[in-house]
N, C-alpha and C. Protein backbone atom coordinates (compact mmCIF):
# COMPACT_ATOMS: atom_id res chain seq x y z
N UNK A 1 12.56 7.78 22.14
CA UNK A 1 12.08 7.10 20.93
C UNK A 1 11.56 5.71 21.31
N UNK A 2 10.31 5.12 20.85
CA UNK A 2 9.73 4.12 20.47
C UNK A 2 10.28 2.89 19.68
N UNK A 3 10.56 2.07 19.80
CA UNK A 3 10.54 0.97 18.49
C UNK A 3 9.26 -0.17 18.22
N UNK A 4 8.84 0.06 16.95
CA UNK A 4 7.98 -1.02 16.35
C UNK A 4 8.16 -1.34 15.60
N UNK A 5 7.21 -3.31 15.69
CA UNK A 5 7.74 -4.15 14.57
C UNK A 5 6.80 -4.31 14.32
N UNK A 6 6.39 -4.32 12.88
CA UNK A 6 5.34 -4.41 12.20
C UNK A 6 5.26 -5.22 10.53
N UNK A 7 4.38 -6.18 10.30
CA UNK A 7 4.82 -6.53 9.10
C UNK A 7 5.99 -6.77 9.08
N UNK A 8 6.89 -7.14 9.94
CA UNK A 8 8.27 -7.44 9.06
C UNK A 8 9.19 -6.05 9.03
N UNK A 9 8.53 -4.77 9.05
CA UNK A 9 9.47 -3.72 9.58
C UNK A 9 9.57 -3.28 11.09
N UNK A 10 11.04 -2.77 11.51
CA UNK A 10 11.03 -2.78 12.33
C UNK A 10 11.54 -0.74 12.49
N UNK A 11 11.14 -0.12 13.05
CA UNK A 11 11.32 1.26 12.88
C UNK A 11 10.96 2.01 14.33
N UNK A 12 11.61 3.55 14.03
CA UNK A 12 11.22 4.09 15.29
C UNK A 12 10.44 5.32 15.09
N UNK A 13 9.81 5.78 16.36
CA UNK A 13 8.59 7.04 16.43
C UNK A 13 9.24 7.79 17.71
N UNK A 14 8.82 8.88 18.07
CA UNK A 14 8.76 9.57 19.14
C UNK A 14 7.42 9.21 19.96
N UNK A 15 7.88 8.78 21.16
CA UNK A 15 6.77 8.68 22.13
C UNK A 15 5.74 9.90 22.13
N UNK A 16 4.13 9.10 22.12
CA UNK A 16 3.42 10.30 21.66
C UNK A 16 3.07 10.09 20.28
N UNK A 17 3.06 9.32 19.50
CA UNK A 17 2.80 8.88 17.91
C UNK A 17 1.93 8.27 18.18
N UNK A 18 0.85 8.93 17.04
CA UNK A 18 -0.70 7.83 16.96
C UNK A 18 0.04 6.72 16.32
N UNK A 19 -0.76 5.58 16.63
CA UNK A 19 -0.24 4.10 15.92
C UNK A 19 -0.59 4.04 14.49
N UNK A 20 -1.70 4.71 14.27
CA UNK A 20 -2.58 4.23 12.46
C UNK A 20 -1.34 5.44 11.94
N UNK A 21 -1.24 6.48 12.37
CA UNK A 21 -0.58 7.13 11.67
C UNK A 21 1.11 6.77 11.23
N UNK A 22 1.58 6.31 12.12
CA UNK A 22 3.15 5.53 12.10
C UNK A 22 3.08 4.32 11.38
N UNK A 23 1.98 3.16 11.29
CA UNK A 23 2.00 2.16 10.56
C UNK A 23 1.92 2.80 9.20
N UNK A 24 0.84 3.93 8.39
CA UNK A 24 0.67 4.34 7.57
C UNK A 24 1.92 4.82 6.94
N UNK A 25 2.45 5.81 7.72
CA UNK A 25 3.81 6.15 7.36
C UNK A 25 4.77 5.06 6.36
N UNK A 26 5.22 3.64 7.29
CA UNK A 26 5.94 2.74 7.10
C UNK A 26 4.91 1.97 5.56
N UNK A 27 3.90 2.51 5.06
CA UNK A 27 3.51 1.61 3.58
C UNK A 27 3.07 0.48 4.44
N UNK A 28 2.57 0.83 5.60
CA UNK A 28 2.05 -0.90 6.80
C UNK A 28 0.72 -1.16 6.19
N UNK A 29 0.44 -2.32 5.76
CA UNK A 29 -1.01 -2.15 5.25
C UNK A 29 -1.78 -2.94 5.94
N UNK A 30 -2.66 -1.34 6.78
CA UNK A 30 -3.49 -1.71 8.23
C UNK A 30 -5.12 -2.16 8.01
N UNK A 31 -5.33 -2.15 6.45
CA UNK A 31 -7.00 -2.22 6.50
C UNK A 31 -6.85 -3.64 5.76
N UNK A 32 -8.20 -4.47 6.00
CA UNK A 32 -8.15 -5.65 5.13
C UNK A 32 -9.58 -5.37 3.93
N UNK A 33 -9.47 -6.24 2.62
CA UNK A 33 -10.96 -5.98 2.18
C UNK A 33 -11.22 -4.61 1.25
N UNK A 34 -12.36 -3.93 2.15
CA UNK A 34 -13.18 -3.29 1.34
C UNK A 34 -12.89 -1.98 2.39
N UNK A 35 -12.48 -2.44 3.64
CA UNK A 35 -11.73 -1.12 4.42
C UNK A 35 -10.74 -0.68 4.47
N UNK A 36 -10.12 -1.08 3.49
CA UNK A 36 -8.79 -0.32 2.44
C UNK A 36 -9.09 1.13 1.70
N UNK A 37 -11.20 1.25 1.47
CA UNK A 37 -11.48 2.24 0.86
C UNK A 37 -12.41 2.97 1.78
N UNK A 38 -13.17 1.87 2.55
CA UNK A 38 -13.90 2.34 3.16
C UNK A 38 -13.70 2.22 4.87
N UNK A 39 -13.12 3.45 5.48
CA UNK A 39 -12.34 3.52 6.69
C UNK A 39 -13.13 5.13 7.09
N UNK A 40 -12.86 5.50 8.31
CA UNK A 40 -13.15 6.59 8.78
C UNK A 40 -11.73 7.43 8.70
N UNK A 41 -10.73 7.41 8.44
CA UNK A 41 -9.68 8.22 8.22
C UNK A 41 -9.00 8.68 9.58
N UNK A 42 -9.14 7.41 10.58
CA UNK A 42 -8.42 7.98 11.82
C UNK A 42 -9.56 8.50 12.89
N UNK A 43 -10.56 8.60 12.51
CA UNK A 43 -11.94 9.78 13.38
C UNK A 43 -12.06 8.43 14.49
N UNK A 44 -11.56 7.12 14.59
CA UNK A 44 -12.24 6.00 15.44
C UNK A 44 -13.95 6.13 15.85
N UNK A 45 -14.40 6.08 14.57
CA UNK A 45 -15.82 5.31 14.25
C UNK A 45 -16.11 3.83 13.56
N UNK A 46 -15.15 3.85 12.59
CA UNK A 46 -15.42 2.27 12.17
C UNK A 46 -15.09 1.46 12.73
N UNK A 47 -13.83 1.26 13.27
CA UNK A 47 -13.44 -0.04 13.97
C UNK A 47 -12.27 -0.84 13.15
N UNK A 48 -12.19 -0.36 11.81
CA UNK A 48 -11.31 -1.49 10.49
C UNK A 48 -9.87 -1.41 10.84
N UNK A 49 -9.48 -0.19 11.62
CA UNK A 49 -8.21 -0.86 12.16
C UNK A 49 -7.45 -1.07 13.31
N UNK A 50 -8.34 -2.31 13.57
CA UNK A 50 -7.95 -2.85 14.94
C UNK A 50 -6.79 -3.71 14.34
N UNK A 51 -5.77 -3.89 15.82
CA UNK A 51 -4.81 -4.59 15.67
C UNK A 51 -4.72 -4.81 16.86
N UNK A 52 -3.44 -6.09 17.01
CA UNK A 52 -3.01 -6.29 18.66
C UNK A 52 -1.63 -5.68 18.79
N UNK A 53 -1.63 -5.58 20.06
CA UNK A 53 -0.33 -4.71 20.41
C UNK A 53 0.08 -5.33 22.00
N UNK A 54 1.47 -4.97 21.87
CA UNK A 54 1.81 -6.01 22.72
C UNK A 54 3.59 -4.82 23.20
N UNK A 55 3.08 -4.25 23.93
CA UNK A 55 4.00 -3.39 24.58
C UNK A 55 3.32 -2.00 25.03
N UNK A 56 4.00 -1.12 24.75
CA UNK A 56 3.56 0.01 26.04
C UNK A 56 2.53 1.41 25.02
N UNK A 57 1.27 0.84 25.56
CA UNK A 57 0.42 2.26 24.83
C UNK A 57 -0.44 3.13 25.60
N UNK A 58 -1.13 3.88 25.07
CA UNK A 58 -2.00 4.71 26.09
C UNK A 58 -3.31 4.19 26.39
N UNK A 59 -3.98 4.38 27.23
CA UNK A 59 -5.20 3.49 27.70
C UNK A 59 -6.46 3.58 26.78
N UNK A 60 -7.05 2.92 26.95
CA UNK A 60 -8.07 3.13 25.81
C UNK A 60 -8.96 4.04 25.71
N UNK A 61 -9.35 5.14 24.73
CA UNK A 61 -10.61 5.81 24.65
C UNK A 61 -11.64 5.76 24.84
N UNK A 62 -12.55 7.26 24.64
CA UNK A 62 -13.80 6.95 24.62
C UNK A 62 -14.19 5.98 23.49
N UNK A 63 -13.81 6.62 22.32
CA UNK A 63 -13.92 5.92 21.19
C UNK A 63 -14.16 4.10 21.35
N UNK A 64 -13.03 3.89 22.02
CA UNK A 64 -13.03 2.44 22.19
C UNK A 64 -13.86 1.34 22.89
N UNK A 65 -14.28 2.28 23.93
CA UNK A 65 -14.72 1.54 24.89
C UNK A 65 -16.42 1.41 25.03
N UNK A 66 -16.81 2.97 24.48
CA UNK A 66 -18.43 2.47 24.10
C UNK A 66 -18.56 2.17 23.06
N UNK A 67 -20.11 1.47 23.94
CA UNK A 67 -20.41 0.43 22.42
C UNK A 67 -20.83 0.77 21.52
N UNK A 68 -20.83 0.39 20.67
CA UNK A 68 -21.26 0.68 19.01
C UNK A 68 -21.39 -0.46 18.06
N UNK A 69 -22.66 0.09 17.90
CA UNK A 69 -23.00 -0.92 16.51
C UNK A 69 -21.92 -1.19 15.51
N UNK A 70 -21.21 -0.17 15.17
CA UNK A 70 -19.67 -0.28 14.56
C UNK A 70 -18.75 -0.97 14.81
N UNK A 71 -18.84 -1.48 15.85
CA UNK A 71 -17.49 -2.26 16.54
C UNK A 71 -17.58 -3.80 17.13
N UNK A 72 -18.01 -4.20 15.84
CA UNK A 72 -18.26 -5.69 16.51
C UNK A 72 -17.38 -6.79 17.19
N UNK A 73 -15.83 -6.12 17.67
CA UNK A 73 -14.79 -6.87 18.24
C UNK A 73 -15.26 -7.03 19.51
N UNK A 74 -14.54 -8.12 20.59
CA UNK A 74 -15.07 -7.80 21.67
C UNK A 74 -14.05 -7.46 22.04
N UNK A 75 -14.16 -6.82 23.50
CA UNK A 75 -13.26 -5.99 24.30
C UNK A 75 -12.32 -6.84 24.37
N UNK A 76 -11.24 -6.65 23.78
CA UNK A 76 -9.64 -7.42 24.45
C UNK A 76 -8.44 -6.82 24.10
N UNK A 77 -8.28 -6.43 25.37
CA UNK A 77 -7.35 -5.30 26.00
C UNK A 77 -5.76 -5.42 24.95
N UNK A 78 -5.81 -6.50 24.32
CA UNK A 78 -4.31 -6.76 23.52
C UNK A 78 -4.57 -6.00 22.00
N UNK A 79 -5.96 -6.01 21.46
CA UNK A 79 -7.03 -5.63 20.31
C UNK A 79 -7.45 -4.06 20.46
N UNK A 80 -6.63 -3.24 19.74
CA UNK A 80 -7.13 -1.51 19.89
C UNK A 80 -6.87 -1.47 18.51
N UNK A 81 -7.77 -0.33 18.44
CA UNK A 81 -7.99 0.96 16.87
C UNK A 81 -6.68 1.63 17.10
N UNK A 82 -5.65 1.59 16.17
CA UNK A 82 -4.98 1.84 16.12
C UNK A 82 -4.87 3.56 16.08
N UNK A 83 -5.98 4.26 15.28
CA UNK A 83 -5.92 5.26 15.53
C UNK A 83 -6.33 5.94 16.40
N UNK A 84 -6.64 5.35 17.28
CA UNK A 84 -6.70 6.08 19.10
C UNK A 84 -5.79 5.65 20.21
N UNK A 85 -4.71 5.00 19.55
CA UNK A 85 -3.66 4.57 20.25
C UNK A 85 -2.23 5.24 20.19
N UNK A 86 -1.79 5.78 21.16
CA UNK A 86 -0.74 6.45 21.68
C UNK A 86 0.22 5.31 21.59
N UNK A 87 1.66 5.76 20.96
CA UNK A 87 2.51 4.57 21.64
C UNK A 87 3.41 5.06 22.28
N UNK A 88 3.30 4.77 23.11
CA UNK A 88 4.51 4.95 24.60
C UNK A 88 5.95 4.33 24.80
N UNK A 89 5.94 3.08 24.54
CA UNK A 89 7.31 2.28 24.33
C UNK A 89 7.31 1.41 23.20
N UNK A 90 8.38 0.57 23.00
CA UNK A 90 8.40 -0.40 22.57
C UNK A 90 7.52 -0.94 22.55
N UNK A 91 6.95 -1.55 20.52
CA UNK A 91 5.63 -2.36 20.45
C UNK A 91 5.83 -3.83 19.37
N UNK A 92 5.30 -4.47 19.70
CA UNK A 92 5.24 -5.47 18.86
C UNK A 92 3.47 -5.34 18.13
N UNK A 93 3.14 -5.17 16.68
CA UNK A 93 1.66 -5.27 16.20
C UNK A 93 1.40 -6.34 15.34
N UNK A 94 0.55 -6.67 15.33
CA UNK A 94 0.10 -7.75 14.99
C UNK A 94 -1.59 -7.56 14.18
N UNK A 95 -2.10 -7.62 13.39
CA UNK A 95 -3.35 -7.56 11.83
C UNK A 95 -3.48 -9.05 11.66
N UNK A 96 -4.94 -9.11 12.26
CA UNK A 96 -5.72 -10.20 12.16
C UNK A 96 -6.78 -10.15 10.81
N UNK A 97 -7.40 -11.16 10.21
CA UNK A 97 -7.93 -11.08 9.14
C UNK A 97 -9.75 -10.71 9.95
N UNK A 98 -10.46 -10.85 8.83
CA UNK A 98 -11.69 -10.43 8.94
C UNK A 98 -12.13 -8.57 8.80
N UNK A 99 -12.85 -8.37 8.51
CA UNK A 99 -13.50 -7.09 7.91
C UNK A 99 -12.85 -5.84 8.67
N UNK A 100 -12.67 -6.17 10.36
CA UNK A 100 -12.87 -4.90 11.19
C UNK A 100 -10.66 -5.49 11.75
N UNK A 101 -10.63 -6.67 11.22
CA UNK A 101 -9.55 -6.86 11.88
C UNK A 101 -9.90 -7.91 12.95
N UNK A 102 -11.27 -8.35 12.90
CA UNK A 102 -11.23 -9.27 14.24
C UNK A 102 -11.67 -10.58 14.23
N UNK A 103 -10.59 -11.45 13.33
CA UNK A 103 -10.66 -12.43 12.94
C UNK A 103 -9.77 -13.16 14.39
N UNK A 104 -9.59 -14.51 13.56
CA UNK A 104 -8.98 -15.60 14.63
C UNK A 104 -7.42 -15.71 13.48
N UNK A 105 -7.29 -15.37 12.32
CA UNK A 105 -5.76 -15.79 11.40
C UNK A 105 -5.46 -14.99 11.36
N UNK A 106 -4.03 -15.16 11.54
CA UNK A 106 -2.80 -13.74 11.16
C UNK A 106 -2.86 -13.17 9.66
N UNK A 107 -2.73 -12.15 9.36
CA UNK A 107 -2.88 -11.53 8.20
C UNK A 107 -1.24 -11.05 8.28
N UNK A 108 -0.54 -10.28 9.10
CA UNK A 108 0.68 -10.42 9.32
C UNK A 108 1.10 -10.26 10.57
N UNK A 109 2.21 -10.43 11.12
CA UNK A 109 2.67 -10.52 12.27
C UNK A 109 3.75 -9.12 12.71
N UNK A 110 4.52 -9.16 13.42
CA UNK A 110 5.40 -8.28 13.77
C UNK A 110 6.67 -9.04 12.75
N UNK A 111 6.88 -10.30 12.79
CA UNK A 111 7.32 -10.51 11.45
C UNK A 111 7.05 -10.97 10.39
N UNK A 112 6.32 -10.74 9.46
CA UNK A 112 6.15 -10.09 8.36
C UNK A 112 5.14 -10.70 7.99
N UNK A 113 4.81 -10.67 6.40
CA UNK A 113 3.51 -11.20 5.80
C UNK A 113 3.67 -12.93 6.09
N UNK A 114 2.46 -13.31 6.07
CA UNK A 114 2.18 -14.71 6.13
C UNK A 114 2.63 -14.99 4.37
N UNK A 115 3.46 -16.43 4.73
CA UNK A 115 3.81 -17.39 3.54
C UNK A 115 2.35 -17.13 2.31
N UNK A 116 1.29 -17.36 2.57
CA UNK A 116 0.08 -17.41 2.10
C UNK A 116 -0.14 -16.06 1.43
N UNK A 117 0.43 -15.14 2.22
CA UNK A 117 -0.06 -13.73 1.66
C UNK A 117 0.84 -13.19 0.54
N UNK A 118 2.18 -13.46 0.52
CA UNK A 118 3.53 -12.79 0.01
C UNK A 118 2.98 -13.44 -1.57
């Protein structure tokens, strides 16, 4: 088993758990905006839910790694689509603000919503 902290919850998965799907699970709210409605449903074409991660996952996809007009983040290896991400061990995630997720302000942390947001 896995442990992640997310938002302020802290819970476990079986190694081998997509990440968008386990945050979803936990009521984690992974899209910001208008990609709350408008998301690809996991297919990793849009890009809206990137997050950082900071412990043990699977390497990055095709999905991820070519470019696309869709994906205006730049490559940084801490910053993955959650739904092409395997988690392997213990994770700490982290949801940055801006459209795709790839802002510079915390939206929430591994602990919990920002003062600003609650």
């Amino acid at each position: 088993m896995a442990r992640i902290i997310a938002e302020g919850k802290t819970f476990e998965v079986d190694e081998g758990t997509n990440l968008r799907e386990a945050l979803l699970a936990q009521d984690i709210d992974l899209y910001n905006a208008g990609a709350k409605i408008f998301n690809c449903h996991g297919h990793g074409i849009c890009g809206t839910c990137l997050v950082q991660v900071e412990g043990s996952v699977s390497v990055p996809t095709a999905a991820e790694t070519r470019p696309t007009l869709l994906h205006p983040h730049v490559n940084d290896n801490k910053r993955r689509l959650a739904c092409q991400t395997k988690v392997l061990g213990d994770l700490l995630v982290t949801k940055f603000d801006g459209y795709f997720g790839d802002g510079d302000e915390f939206v929430w942390t591994p602990g919990g919503l920002l003062a600003a947001q609650r």
